[in-house]
C-alpha atoms as a PDB file:
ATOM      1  CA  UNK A   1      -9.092  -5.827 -28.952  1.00  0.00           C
ATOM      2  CA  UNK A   2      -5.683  -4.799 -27.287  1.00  0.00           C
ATOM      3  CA  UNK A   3      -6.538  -4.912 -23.688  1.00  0.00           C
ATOM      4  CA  UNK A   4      -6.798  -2.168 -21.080  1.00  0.00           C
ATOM      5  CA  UNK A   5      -6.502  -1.157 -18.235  1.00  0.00           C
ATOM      6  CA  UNK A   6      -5.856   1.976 -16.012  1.00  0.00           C
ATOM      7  CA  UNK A   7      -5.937   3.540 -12.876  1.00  0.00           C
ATOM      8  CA  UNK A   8      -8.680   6.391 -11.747  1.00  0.00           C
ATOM      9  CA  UNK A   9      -8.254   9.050  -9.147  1.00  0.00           C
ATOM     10  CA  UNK A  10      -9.171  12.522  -7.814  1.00  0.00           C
ATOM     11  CA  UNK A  11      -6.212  14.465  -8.741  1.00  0.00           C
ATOM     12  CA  UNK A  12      -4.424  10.865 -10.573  1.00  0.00           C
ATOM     13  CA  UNK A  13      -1.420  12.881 -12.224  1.00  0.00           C
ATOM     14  CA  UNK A  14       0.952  12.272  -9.747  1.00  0.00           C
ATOM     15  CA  UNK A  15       0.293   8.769  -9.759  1.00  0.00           C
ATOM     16  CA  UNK A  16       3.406   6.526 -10.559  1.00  0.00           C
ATOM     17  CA  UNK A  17       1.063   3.302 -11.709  1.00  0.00           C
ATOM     18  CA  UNK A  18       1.373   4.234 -15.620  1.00  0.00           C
ATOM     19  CA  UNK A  19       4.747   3.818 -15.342  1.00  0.00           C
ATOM     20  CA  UNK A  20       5.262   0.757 -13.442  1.00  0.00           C
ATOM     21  CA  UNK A  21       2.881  -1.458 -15.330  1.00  0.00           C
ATOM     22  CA  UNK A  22       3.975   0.358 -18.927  1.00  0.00           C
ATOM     23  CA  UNK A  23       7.252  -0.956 -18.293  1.00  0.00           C
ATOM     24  CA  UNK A  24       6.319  -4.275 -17.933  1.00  0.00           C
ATOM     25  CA  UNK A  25       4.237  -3.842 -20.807  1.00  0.00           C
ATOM     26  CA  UNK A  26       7.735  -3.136 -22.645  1.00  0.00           C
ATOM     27  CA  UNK A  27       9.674  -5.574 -20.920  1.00  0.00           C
ATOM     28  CA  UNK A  28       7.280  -8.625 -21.330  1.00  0.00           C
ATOM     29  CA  UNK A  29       6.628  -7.451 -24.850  1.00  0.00           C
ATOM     30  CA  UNK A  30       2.662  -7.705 -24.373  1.00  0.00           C
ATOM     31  CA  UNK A  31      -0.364  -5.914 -26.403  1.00  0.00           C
ATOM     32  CA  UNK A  32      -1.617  -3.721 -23.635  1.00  0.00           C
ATOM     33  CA  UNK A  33      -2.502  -0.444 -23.040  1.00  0.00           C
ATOM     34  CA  UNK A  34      -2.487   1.108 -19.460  1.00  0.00           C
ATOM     35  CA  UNK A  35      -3.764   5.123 -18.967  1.00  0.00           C
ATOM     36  CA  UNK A  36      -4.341   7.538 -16.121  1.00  0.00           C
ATOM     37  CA  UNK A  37      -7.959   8.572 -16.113  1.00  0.00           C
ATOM     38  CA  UNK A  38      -9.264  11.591 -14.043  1.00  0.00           C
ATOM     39  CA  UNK A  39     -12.210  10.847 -12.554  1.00  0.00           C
ATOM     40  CA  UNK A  40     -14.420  13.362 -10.325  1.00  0.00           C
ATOM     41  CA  UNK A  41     -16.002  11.882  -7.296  1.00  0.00           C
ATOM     42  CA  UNK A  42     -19.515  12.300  -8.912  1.00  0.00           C
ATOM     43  CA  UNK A  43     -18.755  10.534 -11.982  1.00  0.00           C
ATOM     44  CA  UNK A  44     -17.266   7.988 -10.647  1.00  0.00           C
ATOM     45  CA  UNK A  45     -20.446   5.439 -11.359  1.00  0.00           C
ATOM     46  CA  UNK A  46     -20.610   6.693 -14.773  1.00  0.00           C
ATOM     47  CA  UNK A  47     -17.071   5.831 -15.412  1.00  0.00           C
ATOM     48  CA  UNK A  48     -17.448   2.341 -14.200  1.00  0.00           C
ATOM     49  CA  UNK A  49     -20.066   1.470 -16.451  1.00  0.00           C
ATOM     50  CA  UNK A  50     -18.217   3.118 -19.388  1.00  0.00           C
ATOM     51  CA  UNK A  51     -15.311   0.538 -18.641  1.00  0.00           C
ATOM     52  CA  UNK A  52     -17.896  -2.197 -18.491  1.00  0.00           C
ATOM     53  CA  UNK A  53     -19.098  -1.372 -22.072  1.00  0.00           C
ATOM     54  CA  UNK A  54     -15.744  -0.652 -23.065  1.00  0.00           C
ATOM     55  CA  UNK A  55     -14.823  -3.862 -21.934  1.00  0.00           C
ATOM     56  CA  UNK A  56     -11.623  -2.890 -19.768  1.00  0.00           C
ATOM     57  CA  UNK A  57      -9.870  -6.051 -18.320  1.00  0.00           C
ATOM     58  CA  UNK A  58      -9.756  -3.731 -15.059  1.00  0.00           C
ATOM     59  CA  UNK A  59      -8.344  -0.065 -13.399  1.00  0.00           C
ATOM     60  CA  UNK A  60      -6.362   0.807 -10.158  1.00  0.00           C
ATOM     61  CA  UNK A  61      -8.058   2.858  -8.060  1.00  0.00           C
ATOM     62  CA  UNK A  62      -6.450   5.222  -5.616  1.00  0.00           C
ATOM     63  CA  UNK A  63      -7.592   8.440  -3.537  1.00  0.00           C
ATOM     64  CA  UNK A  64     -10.848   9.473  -3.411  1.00  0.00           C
ATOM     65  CA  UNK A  65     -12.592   6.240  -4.586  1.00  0.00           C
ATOM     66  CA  UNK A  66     -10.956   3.536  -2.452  1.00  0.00           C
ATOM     67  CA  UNK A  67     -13.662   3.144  -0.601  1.00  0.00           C
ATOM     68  CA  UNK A  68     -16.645   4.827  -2.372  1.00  0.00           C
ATOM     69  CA  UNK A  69     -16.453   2.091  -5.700  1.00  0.00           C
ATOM     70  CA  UNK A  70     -17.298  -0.810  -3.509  1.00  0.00           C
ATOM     71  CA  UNK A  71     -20.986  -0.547  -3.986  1.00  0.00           C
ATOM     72  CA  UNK A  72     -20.307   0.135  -7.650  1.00  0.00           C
ATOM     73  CA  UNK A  73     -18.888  -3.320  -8.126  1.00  0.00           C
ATOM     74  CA  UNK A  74     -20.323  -6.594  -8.475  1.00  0.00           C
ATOM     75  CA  UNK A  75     -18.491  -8.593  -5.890  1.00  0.00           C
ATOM     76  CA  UNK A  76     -15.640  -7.821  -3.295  1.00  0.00           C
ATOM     77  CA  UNK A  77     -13.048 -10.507  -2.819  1.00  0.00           C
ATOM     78  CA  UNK A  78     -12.738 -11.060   1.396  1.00  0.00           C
ATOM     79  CA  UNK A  79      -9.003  -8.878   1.680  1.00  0.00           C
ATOM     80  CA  UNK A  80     -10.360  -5.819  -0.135  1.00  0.00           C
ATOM     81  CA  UNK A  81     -13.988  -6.596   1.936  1.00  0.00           C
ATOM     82  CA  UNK A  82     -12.335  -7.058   5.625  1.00  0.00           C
ATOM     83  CA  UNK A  83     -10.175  -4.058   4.712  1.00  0.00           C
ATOM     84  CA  UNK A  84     -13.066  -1.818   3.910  1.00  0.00           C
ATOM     85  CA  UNK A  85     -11.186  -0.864   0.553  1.00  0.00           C
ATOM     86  CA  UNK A  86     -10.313  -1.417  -3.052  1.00  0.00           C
ATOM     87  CA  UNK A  87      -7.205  -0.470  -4.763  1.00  0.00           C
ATOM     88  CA  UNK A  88      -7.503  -2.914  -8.146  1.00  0.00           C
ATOM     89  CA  UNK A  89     -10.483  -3.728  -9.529  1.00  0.00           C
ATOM     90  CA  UNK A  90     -10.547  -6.890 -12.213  1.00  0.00           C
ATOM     91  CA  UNK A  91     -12.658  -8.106 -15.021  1.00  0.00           C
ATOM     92  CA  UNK A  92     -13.768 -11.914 -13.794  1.00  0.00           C
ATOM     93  CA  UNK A  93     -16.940 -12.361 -16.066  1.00  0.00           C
ATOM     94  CA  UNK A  94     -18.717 -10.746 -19.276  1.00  0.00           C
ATOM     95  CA  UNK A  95     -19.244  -7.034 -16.951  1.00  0.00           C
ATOM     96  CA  UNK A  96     -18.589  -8.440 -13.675  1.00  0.00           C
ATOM     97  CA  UNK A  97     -16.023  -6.423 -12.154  1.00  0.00           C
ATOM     98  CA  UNK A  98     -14.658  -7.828  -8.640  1.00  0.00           C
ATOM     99  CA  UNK A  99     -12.835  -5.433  -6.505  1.00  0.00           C
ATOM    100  CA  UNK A 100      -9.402  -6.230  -4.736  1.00  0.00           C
ATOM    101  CA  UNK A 101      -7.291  -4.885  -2.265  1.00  0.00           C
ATOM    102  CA  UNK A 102      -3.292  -5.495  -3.132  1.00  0.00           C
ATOM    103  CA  UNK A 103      -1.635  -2.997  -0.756  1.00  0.00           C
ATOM    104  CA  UNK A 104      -1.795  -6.113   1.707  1.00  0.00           C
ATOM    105  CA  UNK A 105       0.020  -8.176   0.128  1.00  0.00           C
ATOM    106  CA  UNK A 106       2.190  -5.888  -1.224  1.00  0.00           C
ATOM    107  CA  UNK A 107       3.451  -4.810   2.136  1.00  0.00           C
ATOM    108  CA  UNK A 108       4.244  -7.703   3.494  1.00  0.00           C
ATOM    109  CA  UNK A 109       6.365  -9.096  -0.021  1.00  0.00           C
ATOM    110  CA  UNK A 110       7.726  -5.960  -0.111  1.00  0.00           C
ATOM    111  CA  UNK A 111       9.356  -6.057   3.707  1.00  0.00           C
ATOM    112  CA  UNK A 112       9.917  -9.887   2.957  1.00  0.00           C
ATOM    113  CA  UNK A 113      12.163  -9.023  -0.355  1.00  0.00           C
ATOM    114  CA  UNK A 114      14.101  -6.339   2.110  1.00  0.00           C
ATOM    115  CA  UNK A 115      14.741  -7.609   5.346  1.00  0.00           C
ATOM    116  CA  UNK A 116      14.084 -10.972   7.625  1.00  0.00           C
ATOM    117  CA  UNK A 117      11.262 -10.108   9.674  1.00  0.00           C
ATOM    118  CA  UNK A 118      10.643 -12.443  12.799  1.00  0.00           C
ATOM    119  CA  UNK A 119       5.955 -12.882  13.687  1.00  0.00           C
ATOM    120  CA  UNK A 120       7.194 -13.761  17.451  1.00  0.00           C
ATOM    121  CA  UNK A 121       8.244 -10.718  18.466  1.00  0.00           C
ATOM    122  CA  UNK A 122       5.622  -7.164  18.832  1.00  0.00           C
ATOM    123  CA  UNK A 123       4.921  -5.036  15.763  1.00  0.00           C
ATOM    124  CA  UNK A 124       4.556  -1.267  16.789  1.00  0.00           C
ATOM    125  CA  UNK A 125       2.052   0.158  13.809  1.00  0.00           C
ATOM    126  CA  UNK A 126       1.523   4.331  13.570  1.00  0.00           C
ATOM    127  CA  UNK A 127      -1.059   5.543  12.484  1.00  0.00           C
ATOM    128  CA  UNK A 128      -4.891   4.127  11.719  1.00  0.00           C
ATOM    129  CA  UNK A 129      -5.677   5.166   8.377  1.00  0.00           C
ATOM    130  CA  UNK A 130      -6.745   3.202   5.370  1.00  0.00           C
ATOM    131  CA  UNK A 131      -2.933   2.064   4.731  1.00  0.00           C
ATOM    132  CA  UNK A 132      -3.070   0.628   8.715  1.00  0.00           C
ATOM    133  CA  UNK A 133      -5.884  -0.989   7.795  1.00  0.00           C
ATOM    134  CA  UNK A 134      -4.517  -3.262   5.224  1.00  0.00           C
ATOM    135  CA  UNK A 135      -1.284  -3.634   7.197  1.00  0.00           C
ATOM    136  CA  UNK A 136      -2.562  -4.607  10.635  1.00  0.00           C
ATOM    137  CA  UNK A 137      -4.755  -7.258   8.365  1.00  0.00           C
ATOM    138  CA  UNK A 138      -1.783  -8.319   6.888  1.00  0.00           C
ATOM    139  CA  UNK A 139       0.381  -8.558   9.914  1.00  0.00           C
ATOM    140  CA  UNK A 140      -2.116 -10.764  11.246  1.00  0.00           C
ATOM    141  CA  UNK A 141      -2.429 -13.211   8.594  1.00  0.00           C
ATOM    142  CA  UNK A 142       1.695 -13.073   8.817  1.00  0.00           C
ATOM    143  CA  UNK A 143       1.300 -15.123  12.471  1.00  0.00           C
ATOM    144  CA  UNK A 144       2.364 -11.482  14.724  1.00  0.00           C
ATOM    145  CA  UNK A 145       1.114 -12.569  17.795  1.00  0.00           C
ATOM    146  CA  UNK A 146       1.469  -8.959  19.416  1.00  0.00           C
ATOM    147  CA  UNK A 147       0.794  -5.672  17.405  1.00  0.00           C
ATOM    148  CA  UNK A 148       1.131  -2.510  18.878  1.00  0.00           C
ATOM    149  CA  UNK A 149      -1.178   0.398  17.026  1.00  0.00           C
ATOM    150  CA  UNK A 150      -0.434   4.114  17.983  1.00  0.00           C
ATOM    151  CA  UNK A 151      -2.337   6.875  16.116  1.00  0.00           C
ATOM    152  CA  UNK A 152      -2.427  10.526  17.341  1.00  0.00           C
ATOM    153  CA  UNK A 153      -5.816  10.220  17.837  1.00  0.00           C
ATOM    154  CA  UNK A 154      -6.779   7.128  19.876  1.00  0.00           C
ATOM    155  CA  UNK A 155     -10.440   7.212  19.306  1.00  0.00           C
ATOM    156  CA  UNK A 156      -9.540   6.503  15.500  1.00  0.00           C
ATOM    157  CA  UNK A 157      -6.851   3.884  16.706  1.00  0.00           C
ATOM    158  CA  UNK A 158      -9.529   1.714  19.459  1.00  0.00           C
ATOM    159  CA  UNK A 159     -11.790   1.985  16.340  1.00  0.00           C
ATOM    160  CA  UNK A 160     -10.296   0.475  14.295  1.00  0.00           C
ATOM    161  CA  UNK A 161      -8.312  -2.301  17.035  1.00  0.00           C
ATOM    162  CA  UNK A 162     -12.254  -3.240  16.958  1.00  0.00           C
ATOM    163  CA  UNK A 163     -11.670  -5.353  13.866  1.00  0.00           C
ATOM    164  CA  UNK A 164      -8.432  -5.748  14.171  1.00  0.00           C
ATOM    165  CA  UNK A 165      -6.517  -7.504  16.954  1.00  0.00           C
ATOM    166  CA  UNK A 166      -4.182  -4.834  18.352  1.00  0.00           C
ATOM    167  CA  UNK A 167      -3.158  -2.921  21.690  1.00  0.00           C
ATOM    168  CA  UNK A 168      -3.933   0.305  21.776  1.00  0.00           C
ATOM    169  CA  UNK A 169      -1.271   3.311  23.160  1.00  0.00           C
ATOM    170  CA  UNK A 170      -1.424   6.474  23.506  1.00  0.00           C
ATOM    171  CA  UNK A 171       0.787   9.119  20.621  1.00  0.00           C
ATOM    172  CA  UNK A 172       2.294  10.304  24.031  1.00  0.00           C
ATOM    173  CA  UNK A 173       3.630   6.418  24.800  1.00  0.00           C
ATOM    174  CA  UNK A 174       5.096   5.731  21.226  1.00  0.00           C
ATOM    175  CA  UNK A 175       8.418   5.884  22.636  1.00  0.00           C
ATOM    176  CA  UNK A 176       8.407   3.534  25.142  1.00  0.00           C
ATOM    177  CA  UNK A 177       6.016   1.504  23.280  1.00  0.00           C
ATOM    178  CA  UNK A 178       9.429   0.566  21.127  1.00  0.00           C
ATOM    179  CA  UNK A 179      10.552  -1.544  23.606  1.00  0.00           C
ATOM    180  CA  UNK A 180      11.563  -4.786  22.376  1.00  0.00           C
ATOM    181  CA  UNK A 181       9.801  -4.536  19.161  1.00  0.00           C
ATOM    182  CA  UNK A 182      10.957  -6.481  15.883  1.00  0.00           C
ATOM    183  CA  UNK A 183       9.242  -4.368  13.602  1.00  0.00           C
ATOM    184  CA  UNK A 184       7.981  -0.911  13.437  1.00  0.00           C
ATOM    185  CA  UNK A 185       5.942   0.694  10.722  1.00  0.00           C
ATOM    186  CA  UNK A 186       4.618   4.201  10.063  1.00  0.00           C
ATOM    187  CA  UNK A 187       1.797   4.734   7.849  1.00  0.00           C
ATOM    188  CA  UNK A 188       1.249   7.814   8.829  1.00  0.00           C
ATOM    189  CA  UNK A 189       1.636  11.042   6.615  1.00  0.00           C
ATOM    190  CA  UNK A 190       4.226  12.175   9.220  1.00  0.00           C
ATOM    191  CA  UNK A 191       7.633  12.842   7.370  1.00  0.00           C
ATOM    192  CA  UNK A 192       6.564  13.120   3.543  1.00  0.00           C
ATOM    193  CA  UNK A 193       7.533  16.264   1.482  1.00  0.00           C
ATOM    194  CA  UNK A 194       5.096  18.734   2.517  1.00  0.00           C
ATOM    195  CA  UNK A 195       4.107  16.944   6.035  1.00  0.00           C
ATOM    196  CA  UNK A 196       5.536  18.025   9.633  1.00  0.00           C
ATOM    197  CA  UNK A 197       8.193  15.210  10.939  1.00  0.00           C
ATOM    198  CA  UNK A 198       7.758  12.258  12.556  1.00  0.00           C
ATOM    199  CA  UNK A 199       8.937  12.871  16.177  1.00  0.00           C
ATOM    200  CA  UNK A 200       9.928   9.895  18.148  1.00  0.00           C
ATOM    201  CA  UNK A 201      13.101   8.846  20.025  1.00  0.00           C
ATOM    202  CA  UNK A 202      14.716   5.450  18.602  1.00  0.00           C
ATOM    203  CA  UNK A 203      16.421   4.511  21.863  1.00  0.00           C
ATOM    204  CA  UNK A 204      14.465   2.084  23.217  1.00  0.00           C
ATOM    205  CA  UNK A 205      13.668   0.348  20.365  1.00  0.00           C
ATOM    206  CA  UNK A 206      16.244  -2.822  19.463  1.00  0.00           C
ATOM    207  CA  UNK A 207      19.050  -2.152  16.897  1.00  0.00           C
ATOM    208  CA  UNK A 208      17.490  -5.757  15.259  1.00  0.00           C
ATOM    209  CA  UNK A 209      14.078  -4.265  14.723  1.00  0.00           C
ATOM    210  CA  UNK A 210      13.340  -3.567  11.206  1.00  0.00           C
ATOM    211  CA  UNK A 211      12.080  -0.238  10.303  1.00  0.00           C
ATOM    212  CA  UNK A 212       9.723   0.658   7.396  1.00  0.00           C
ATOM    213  CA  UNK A 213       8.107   3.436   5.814  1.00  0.00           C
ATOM    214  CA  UNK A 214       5.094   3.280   3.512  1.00  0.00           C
ATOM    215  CA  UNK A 215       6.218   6.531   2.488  1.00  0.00           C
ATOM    216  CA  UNK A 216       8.462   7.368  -0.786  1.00  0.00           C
ATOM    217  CA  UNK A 217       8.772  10.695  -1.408  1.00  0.00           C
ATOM    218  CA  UNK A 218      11.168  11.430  -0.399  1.00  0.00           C
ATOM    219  CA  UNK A 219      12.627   7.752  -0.561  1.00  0.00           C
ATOM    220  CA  UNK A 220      14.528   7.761   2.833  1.00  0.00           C
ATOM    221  CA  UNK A 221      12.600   9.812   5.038  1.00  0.00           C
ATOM    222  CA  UNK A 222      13.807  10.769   8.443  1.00  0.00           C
ATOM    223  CA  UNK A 223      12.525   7.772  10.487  1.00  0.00           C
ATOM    224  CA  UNK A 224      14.842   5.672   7.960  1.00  0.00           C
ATOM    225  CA  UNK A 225      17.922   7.864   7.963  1.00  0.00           C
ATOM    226  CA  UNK A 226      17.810   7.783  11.615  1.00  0.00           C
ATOM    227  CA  UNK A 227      16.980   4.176  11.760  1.00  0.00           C
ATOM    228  CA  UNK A 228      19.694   2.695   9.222  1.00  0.00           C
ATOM    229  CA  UNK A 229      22.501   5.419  11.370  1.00  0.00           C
ATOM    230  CA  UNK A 230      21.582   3.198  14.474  1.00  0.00           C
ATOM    231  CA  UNK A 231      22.271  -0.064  12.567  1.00  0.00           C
ATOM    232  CA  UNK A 232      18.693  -1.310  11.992  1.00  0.00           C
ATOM    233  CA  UNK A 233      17.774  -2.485   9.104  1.00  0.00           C
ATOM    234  CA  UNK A 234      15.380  -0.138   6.701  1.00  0.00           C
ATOM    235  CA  UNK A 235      12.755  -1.080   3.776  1.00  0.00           C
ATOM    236  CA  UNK A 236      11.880   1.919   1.935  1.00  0.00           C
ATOM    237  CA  UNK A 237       7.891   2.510   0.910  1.00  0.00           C
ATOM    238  CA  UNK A 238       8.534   2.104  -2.350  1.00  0.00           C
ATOM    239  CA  UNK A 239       8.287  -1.350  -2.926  1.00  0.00           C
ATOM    240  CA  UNK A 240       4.987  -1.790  -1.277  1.00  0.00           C
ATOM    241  CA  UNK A 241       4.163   0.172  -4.051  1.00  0.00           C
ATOM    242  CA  UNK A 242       5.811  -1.790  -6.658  1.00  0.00           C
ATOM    243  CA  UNK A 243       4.361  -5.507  -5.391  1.00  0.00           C
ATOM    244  CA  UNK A 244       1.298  -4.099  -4.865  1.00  0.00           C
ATOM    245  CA  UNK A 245       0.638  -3.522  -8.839  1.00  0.00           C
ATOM    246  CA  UNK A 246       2.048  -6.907  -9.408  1.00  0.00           C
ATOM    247  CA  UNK A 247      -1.216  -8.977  -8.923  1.00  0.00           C
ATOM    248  CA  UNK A 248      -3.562  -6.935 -11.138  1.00  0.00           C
ATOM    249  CA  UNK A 249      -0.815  -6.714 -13.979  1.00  0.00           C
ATOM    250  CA  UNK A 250      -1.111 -10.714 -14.122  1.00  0.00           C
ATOM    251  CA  UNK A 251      -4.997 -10.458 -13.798  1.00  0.00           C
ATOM    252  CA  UNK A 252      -5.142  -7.820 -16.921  1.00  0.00           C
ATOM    253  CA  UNK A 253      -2.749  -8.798 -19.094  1.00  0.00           C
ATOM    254  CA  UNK A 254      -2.260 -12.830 -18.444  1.00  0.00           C
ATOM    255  CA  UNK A 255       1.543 -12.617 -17.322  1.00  0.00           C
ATOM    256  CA  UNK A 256       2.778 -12.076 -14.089  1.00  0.00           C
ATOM    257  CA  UNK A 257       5.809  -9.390 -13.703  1.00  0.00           C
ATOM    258  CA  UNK A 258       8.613  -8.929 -11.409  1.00  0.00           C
ATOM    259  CA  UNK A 259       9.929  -6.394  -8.941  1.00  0.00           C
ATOM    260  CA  UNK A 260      13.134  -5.695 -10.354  1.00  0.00           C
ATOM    261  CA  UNK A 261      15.957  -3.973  -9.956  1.00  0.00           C
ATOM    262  CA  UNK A 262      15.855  -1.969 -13.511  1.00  0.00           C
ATOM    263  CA  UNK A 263      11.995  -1.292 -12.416  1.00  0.00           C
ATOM    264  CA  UNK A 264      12.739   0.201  -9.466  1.00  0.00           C
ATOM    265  CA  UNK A 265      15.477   2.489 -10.989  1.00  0.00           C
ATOM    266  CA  UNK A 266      12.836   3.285 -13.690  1.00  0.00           C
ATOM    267  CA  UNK A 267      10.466   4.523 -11.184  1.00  0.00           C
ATOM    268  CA  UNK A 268      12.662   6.100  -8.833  1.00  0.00           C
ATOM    269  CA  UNK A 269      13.959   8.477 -12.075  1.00  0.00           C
ATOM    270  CA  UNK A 270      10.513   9.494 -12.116  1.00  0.00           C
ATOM    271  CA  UNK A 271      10.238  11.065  -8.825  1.00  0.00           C
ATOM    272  CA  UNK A 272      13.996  11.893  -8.793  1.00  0.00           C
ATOM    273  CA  UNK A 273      15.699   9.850  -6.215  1.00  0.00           C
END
């Protein structure tokens, strides 16, 4: 049987997975197929036991289901289980489908592949959503001995500090929070197409630090323009995206990829940077 895989989702058409892993399907010249499947949040379970019988090597799962599969699966590795969420899900066993989190890892090898980052001095995270989740977990197994987490609402940001060791400020201190950072981070939604800006003064925050965005459309967002004008050096979101797909691609289809160059440029045509 020509093995599949796929990733599921509540919308899932604007998802740029299909394309990243049907290009290595191309370039490694492997049997594979990879589709987008739109699944409802109350079929979900249904659809997991349809790729059981179907015998899928595994799916990507993104927005709503991230967190709402876990009791649908039959283990969760410890990253995807201290993170609270699953973005790959992988055949191990006849039906056993283990759930995995990758955006961790592919954060951290996508600022490694971009810029030199240094664990001694403070990481200043925004925001305390499900993408801070996996990067303060991340940043921590990196060696940072101080992280910084700012979220507009604090209550959301000492929450989730609980499991995660971080300082908490206040949205009001981000600025001078900056101060002698080597690395600052937004995962917010702040300065996507469609979202307000992200407002915060650069000045006190070292021309060495490197900046990052988890956010790619649009590709350079403010925060980076302003960033890379001010000589610090930038690492766009989309190659957390890119790394991130590279474990379950190996764990599907019994290769493991690259983050390329010519894959990059093939995904960026997509969304028209």
């Amino acid at each position: 049987m020509t093995p599949r895989a796929g990733v599921i989702g509540w919308p899932v058409g604007h998802s740029l997975s299909p394309r990243i892993h049907r290009f290595w399907l191309d370039a490694l010249k492997l049997d594979g197929c990879y589709e987008a499947v739109v699944v409802p949040p109350d079929w979900l379970g249904s659809m997991v036991d349809g790729f059981r019988l179907g015998r899928w090597r595994g799916f990507n799962v993104t927005v709503p289901h991230k967190e709402t599969i876990i009791p649908l699966l039959d283990r969760i590795d410890p990253t995807a289980k201290m993170i609270g969420a699953v973005n790959t899900v992988v055949m191990v066993g006849d039906g056993i489908f283990e759930g995995r989190n990758t955006d961790a890892p592919g954060f951290i090898a996508s600022l490694r592949a971009g810029a030199t980052i240094d664990p001694g001095r403070p990481a200043v995270v925004l925001g305390a959503g499900g993408a801070a989740r996996a990067i303060l977990a991340i940043l921590n197994d990196a060696g940072f001995k101080e992280i910084r987490l700012v979220n507009r609402d604090r209550a959301r940001a000492e929450t989730l500090a609980a499991s995660f060791p971080a300082g908490v400020g206040d949205w009001a201190d981000r600025t001078r929070l900056l101060e002698g950072a080597g690395l600052l981070i937004n995962s917010t939604s702040l300065g996507m197409v469609g979202q307000p800006a992200l407002e915060i003064d650069l000045g006190q925050l070292p021309s060495t630090a490197v900046v990052t965005d988890i956010v790619y459309r649009p590709l350079m967002t403010d925060l980076l323009l302003r960033a890379q004008a001010r000589g610090n050096p930038v690492v766009d979101g989309l190659g957390m995206l890119l790394h991130q797909a590279v474990e379950g691609f190996a764990a599907w289809f019994g290769a493991k990829p690259e983050v390329t160059p010519e894959l990059r440029a093939h995904v960026l045509a997509a969304i028209g940077a």
